[in-house]
C-alpha atoms as a PDB file:
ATOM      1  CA  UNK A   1       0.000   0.000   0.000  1.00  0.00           C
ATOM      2  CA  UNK A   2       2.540   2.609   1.413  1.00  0.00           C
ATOM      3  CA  UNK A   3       4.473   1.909  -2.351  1.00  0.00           C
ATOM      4  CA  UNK A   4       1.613   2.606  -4.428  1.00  0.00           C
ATOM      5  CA  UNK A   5       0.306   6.018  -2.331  1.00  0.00           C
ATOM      6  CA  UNK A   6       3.761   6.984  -3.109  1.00  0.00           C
ATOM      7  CA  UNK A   7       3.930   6.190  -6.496  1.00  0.00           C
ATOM      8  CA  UNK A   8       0.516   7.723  -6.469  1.00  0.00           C
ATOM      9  CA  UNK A   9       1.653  11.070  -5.095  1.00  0.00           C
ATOM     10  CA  UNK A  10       4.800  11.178  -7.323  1.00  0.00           C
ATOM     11  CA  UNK A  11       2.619  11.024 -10.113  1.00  0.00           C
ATOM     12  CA  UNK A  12       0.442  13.402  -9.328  1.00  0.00           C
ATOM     13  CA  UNK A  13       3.445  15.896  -8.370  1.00  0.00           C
ATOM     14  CA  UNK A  14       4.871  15.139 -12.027  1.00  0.00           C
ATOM     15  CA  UNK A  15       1.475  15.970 -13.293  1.00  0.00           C
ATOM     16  CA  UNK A  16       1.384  19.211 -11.814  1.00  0.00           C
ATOM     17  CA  UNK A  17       4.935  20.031 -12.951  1.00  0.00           C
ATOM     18  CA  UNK A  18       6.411  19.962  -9.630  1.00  0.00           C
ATOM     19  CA  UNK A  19       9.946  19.279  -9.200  1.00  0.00           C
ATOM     20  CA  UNK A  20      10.972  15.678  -7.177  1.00  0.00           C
ATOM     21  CA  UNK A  21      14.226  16.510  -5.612  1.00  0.00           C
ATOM     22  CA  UNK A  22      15.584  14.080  -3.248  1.00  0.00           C
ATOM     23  CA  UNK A  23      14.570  16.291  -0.107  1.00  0.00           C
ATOM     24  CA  UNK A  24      11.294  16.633  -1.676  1.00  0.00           C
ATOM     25  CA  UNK A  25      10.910  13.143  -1.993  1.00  0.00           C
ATOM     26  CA  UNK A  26      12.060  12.461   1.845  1.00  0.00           C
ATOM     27  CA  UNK A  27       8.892  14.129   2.778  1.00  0.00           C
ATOM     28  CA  UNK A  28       6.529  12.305   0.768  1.00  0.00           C
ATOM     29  CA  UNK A  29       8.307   8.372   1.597  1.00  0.00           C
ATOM     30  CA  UNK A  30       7.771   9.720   5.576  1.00  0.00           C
ATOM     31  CA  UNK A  31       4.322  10.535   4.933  1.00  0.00           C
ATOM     32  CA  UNK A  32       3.799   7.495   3.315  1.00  0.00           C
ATOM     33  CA  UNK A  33       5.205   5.129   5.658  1.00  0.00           C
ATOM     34  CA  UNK A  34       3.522   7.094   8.970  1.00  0.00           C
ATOM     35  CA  UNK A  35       0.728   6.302  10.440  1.00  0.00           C
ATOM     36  CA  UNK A  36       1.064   8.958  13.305  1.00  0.00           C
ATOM     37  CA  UNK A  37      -0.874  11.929  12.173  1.00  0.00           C
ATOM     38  CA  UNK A  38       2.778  14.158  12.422  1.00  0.00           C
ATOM     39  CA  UNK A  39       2.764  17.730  12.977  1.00  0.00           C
ATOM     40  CA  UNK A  40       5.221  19.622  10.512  1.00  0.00           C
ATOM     41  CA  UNK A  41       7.980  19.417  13.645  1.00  0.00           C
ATOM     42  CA  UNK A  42       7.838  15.981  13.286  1.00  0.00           C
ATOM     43  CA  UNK A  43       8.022  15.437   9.577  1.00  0.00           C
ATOM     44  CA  UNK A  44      11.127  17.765   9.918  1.00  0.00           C
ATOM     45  CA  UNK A  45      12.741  16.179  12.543  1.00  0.00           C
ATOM     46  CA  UNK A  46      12.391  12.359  10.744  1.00  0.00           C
ATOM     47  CA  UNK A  47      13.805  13.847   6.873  1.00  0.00           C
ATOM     48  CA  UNK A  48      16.327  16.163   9.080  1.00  0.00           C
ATOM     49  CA  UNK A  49      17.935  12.648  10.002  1.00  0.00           C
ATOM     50  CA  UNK A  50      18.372  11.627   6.418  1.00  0.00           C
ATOM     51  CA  UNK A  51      18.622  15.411   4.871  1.00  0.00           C
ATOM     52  CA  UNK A  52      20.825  17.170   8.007  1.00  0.00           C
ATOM     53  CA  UNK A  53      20.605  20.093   5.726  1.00  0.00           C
ATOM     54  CA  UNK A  54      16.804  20.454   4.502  1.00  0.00           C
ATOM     55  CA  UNK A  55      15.032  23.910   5.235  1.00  0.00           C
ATOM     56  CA  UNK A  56      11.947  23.780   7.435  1.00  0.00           C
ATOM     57  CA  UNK A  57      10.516  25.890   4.174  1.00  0.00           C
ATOM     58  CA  UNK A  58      10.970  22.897   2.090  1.00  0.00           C
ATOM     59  CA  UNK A  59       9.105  20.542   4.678  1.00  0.00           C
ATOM     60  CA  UNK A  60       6.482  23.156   5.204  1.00  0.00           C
ATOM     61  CA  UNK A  61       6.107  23.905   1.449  1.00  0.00           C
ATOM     62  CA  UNK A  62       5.741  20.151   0.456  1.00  0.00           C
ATOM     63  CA  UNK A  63       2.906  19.765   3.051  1.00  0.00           C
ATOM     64  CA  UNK A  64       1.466  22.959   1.919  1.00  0.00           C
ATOM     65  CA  UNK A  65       1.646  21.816  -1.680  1.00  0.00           C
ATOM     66  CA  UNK A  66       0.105  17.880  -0.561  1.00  0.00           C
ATOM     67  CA  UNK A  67      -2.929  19.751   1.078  1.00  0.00           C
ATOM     68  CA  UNK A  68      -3.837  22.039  -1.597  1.00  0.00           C
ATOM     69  CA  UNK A  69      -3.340  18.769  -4.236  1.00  0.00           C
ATOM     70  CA  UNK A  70      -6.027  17.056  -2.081  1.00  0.00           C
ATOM     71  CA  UNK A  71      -3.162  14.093  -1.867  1.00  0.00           C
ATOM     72  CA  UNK A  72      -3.486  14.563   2.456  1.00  0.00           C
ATOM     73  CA  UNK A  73      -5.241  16.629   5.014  1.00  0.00           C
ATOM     74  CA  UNK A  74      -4.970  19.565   7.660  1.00  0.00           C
ATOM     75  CA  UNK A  75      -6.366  17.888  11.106  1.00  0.00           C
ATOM     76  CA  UNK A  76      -6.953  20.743  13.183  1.00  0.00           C
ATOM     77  CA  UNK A  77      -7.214  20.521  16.722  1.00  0.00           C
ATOM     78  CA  UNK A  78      -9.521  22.225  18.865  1.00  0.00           C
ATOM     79  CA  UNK A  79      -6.851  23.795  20.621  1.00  0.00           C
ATOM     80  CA  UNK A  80      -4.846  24.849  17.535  1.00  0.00           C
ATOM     81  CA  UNK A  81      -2.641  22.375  16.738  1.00  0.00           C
ATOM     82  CA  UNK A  82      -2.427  21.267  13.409  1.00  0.00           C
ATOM     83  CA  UNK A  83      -1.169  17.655  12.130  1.00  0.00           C
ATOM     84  CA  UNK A  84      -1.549  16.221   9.096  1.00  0.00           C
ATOM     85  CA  UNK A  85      -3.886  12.562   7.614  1.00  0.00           C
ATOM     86  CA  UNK A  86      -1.598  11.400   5.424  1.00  0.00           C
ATOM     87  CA  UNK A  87      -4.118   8.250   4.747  1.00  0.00           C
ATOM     88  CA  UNK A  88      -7.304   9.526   3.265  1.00  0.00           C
ATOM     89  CA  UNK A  89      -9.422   6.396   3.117  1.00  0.00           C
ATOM     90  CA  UNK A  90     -12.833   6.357   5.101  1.00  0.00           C
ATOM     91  CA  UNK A  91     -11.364   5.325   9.033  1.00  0.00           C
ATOM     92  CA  UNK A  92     -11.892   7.050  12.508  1.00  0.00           C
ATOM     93  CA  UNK A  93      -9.318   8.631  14.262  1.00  0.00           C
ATOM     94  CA  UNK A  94      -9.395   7.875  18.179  1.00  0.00           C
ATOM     95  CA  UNK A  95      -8.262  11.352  19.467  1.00  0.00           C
ATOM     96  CA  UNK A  96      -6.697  11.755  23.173  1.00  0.00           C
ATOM     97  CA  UNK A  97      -7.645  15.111  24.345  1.00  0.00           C
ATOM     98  CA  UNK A  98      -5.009  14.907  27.009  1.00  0.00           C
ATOM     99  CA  UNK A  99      -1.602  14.457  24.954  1.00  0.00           C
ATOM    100  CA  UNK A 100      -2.803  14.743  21.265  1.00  0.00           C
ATOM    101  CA  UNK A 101      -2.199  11.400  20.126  1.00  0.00           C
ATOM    102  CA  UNK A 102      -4.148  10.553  17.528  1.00  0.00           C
ATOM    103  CA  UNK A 103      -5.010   6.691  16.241  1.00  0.00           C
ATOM    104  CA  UNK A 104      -6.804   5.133  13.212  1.00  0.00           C
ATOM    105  CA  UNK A 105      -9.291   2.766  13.661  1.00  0.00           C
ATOM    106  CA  UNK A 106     -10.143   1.049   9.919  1.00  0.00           C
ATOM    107  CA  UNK A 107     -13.482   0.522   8.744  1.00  0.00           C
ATOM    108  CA  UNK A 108     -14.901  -2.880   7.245  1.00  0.00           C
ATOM    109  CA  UNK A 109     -15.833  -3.166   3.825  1.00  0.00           C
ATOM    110  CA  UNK A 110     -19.257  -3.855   5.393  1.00  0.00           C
ATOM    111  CA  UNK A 111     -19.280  -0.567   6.670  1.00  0.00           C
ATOM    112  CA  UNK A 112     -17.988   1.097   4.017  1.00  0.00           C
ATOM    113  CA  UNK A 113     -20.837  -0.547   1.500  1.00  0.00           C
ATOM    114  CA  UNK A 114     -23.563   0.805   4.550  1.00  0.00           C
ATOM    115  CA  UNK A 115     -22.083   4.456   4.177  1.00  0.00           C
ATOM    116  CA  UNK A 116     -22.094   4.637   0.544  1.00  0.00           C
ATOM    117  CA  UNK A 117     -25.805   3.237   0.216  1.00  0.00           C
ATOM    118  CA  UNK A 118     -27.148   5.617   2.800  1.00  0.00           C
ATOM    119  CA  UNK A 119     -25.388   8.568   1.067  1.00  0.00           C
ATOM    120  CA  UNK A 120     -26.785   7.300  -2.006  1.00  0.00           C
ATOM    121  CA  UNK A 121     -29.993   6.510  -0.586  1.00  0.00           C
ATOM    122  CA  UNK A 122     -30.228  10.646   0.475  1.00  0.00           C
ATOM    123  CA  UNK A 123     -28.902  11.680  -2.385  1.00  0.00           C
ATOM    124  CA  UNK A 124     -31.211   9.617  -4.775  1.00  0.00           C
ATOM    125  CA  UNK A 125     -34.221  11.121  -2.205  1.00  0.00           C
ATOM    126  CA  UNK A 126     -33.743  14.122  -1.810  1.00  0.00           C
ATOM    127  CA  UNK A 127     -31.569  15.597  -4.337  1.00  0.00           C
ATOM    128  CA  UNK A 128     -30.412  19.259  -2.933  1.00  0.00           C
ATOM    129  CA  UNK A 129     -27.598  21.255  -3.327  1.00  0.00           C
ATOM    130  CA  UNK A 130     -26.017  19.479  -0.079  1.00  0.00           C
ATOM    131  CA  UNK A 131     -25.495  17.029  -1.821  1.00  0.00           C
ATOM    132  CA  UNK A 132     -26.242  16.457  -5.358  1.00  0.00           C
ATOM    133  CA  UNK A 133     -23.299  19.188  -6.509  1.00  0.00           C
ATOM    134  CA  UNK A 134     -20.988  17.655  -3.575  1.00  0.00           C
ATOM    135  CA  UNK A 135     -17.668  15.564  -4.546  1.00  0.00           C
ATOM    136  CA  UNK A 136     -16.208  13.639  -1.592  1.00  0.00           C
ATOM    137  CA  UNK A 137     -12.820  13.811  -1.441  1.00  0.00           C
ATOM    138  CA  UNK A 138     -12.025  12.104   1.782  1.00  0.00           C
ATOM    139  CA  UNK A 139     -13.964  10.847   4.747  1.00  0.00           C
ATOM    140  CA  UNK A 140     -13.407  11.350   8.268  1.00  0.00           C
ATOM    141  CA  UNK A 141     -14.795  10.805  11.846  1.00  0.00           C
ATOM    142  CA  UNK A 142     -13.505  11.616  15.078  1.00  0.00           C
ATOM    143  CA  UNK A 143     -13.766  10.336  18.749  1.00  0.00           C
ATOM    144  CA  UNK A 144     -12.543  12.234  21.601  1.00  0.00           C
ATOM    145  CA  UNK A 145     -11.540  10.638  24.947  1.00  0.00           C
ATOM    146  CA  UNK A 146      -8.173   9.350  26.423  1.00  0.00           C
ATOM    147  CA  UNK A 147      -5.502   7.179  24.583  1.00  0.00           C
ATOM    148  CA  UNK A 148      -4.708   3.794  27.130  1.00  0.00           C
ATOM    149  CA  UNK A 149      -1.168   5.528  28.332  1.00  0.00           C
ATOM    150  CA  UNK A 150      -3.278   8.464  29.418  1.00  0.00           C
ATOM    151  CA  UNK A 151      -6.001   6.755  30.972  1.00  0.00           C
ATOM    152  CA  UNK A 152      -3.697   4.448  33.115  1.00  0.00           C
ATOM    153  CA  UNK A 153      -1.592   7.738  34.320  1.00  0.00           C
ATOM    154  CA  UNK A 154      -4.194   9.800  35.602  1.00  0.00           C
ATOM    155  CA  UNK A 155      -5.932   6.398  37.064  1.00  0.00           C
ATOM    156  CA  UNK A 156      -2.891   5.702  39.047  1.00  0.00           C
ATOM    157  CA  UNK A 157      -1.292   9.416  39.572  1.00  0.00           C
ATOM    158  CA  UNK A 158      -3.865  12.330  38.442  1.00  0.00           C
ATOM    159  CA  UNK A 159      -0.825  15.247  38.729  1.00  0.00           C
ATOM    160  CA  UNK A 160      -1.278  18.717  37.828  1.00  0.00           C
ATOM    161  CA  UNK A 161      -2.346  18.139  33.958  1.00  0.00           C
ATOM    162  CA  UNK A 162      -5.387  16.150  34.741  1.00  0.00           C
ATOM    163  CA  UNK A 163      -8.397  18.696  34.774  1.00  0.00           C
ATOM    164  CA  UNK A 164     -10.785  19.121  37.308  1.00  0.00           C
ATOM    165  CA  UNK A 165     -13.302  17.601  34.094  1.00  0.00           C
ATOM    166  CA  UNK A 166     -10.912  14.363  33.698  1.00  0.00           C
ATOM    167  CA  UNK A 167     -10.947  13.789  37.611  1.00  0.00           C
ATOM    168  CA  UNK A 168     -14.892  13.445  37.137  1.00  0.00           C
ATOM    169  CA  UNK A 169     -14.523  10.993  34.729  1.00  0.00           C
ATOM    170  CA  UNK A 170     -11.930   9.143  36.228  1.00  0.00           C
ATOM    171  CA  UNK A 171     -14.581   8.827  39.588  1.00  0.00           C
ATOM    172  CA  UNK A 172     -17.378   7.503  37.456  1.00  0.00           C
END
């Protein structure tokens, strides 16, 4: 899989006339190969151990560049922080609104099929603007609560990051 997203992005950067220099091409094998939802820090930091010399501008512009192309997405945080889905197919991200981290969770085929024939379903319905003009690029859902690292530390030792809110939860 992680080979042909690659070979699918190169492509698409070709299309678009864009250059593939080696640094550029760091980026896009890390994205490829994560499955860690990595801020821009940490794509820098992983090609910055094969590139010593590559500019944050380059990292920053190639991400830049992958969002606009529709080839990954921004994952904004409620607080502000941004990292980035490098693997668009339908999945859930498990979010831990403690440290950030953010897992996939991969959805059946079975579930898949359900989606599409309910958006169909709507669509074929009640054919509006919300949806009849609308092109899907990507599909996303997201559950907020507290990775298992997390949950274990403020079960065993709530310190001074665990909110008066996660304390509450913790009781129940």
């Amino acid at each position: 899989m992680t080979d042909t997203l690659l070979e699918r992005w190169k492509q698409t950067l070709t299309k678009h006339g864009i250059r593939l220099t080696p640094q550029r091409d760091a980026v896009l094998a890390f994205l490829a190969e994560t499955r860690i939802h990595p801020t821009a820090a940490e794509v820098y930091a992983a090609v910055r151990e094969k590139f010593p010399h590559i500019s944050r501008a380059t990292v920053y512009n190639t991400l830049n560049l992958m969002v606009r192309l529709g080839l990954i997405a921004e994952l904004r945080r409620e607080e502000g922080s941004l990292r980035y889905e490098t693997h668009l197919e339908p999945h859930i991200n498990l979010i831990c609104i403690r440290c950030g981290r953010v897992q996939d969770v991969e959805l059946s085929e079975d579930v898949l099929t359900t989606m599409k024939k309910r958006l169909s379903d709507a669509q074929a319905m009640e054919p509006t603007p919300r949806l009849g003009e609308f092109h899907v690029l990507y599909a996303r859902v997201d559950l907020y609560g507290y990775c298992a690292q997390c949950w274990s530390e403020m079960n065993t030792q709530p310190d001074e990051k665990t909110s008066e809110r996660e304390k509450e939860v913790i009781a129940l």
